[in-house]
C-alpha atoms as a PDB file:
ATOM      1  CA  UNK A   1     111.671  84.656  93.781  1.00  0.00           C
ATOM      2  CA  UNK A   2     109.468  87.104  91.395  1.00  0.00           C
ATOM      3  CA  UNK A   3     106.178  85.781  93.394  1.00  0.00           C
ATOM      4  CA  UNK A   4     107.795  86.686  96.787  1.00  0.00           C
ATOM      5  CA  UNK A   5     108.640  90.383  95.310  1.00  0.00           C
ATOM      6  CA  UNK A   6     105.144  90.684  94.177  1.00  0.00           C
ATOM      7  CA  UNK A   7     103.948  89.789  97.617  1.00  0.00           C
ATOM      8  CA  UNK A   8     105.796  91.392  99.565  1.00  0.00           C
ATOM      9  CA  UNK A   9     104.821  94.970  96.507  1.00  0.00           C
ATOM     10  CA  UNK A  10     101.244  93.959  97.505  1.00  0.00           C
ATOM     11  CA  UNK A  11     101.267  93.554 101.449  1.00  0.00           C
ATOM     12  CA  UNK A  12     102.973  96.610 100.989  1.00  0.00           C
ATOM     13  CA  UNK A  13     100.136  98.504  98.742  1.00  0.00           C
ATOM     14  CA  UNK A  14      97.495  96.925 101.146  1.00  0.00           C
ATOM     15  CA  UNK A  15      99.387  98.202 104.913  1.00  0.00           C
ATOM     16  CA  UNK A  16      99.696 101.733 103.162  1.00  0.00           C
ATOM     17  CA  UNK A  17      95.763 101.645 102.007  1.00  0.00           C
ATOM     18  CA  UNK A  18      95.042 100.584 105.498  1.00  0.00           C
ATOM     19  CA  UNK A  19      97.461 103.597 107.151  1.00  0.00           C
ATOM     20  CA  UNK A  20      96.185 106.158 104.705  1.00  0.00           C
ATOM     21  CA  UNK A  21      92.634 105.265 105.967  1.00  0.00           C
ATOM     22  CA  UNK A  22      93.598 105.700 109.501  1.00  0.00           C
ATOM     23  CA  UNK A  23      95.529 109.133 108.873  1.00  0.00           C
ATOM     24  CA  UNK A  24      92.640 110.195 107.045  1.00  0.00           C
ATOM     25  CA  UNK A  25      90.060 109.196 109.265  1.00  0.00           C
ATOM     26  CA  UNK A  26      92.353 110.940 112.316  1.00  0.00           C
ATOM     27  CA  UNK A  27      92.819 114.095 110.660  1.00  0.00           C
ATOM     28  CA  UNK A  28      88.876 114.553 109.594  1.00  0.00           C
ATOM     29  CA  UNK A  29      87.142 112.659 111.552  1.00  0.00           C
ATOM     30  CA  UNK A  30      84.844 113.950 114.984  1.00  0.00           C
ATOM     31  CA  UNK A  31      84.663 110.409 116.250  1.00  0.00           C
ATOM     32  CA  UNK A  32      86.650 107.502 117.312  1.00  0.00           C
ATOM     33  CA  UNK A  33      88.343 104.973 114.430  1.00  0.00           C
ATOM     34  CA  UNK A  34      85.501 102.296 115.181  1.00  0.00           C
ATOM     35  CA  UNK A  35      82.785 104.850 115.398  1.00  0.00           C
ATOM     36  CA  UNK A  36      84.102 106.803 111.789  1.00  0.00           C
ATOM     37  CA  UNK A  37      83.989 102.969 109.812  1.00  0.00           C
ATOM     38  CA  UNK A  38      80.892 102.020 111.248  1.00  0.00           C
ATOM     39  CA  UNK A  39      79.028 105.239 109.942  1.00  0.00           C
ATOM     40  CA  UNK A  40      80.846 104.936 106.793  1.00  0.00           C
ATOM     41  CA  UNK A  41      79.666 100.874 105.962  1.00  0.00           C
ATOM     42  CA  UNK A  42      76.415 102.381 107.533  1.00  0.00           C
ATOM     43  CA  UNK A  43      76.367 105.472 105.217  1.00  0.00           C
ATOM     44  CA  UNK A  44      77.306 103.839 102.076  1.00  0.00           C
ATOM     45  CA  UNK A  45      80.674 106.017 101.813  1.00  0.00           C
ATOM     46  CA  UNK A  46      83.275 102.898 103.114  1.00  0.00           C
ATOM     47  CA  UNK A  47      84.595 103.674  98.852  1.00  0.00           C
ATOM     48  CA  UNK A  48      85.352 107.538  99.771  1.00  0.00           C
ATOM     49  CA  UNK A  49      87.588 105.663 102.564  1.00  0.00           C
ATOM     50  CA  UNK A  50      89.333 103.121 100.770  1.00  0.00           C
ATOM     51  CA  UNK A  51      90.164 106.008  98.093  1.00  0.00           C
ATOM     52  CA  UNK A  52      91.588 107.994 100.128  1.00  0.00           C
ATOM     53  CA  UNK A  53      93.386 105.719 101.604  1.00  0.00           C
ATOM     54  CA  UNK A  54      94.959 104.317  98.314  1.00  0.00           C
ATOM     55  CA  UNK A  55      96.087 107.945  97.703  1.00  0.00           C
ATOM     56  CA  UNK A  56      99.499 107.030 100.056  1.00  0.00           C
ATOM     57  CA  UNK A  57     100.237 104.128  97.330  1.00  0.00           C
ATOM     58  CA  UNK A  58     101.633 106.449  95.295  1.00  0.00           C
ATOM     59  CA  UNK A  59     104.670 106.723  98.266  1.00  0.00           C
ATOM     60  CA  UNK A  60     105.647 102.883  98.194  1.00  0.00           C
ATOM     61  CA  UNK A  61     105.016 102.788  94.081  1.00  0.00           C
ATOM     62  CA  UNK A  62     107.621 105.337  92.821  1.00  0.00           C
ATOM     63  CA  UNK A  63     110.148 104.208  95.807  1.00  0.00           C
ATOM     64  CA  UNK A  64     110.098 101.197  94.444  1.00  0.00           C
ATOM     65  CA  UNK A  65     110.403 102.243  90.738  1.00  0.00           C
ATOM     66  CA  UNK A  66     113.083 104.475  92.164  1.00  0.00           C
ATOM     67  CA  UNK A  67     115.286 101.175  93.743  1.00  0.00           C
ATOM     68  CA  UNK A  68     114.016  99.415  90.202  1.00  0.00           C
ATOM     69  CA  UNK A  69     112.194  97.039  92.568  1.00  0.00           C
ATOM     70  CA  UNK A  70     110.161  96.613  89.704  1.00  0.00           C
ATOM     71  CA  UNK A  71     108.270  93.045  90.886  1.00  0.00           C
ATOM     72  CA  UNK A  72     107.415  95.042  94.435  1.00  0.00           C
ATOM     73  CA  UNK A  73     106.192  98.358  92.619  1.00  0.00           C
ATOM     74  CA  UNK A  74     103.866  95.742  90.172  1.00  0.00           C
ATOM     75  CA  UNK A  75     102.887  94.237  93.461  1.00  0.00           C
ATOM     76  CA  UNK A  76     101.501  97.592  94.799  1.00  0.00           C
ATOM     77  CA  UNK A  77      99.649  98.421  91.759  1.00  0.00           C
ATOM     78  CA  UNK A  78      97.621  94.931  92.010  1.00  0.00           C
ATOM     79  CA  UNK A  79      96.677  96.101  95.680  1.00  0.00           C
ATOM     80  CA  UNK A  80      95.746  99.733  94.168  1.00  0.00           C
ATOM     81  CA  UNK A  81      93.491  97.589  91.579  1.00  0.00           C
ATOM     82  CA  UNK A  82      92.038  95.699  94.175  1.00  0.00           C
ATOM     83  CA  UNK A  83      91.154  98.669  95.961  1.00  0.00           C
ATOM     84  CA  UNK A  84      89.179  99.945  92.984  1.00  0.00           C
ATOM     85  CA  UNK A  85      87.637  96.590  92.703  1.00  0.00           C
ATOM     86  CA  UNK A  86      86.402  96.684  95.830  1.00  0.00           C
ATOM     87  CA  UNK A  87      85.037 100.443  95.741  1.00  0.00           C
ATOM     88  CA  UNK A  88      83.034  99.042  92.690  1.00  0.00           C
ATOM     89  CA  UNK A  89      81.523  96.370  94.410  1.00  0.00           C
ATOM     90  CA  UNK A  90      80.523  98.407  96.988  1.00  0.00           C
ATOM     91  CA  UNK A  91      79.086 100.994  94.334  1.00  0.00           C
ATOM     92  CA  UNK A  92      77.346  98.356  93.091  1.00  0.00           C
ATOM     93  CA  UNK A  93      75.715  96.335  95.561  1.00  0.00           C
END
């Protein structure tokens, strides 16, 4: 039961990353989706992405802290730590 609330917190954290990147890349971006992530892998800023993407966490976090979903909300963090993760590997390498 409390690993099926923590993976259904982290698919949760992870389609809200992937949404925020989309809104963000549709409000500032010139270019198409595929053209904007291209460039970015290309350009070495994929991280500035992903960040601001993880920004709309914050939304599915505190609602469910709000509903004391508590399992779901510790779900979402882990995808907001893997996010960072993966910004530092891509720092890195």
């Amino acid at each position: 039961m409390i690993k099926k609330e923590i993976s259904i917190g982290f698919l949760t954290g992870l389609f809200a990353n992937i949404i925020g990147m989309l809104i963000y890349i549709l409000i500032f971006s010139e270019v198409s989706v595929s053209q904007t992530i291209t460039k970015s892998i290309e350009g070495d800023f994929m991280g500035t992405l992903i960040t601001a993407g993880a920004i709309l966490n914050f939304l599915p976090f505190f609602v469910f802290l709000k509903k004391e979903q508590h399992y779901r909300a510790r779900g979402v963090l882990m995808a907001s730590i893997m996010a960072a993760l993966v910004i530092a590997i891509l720092k890195l390498v």
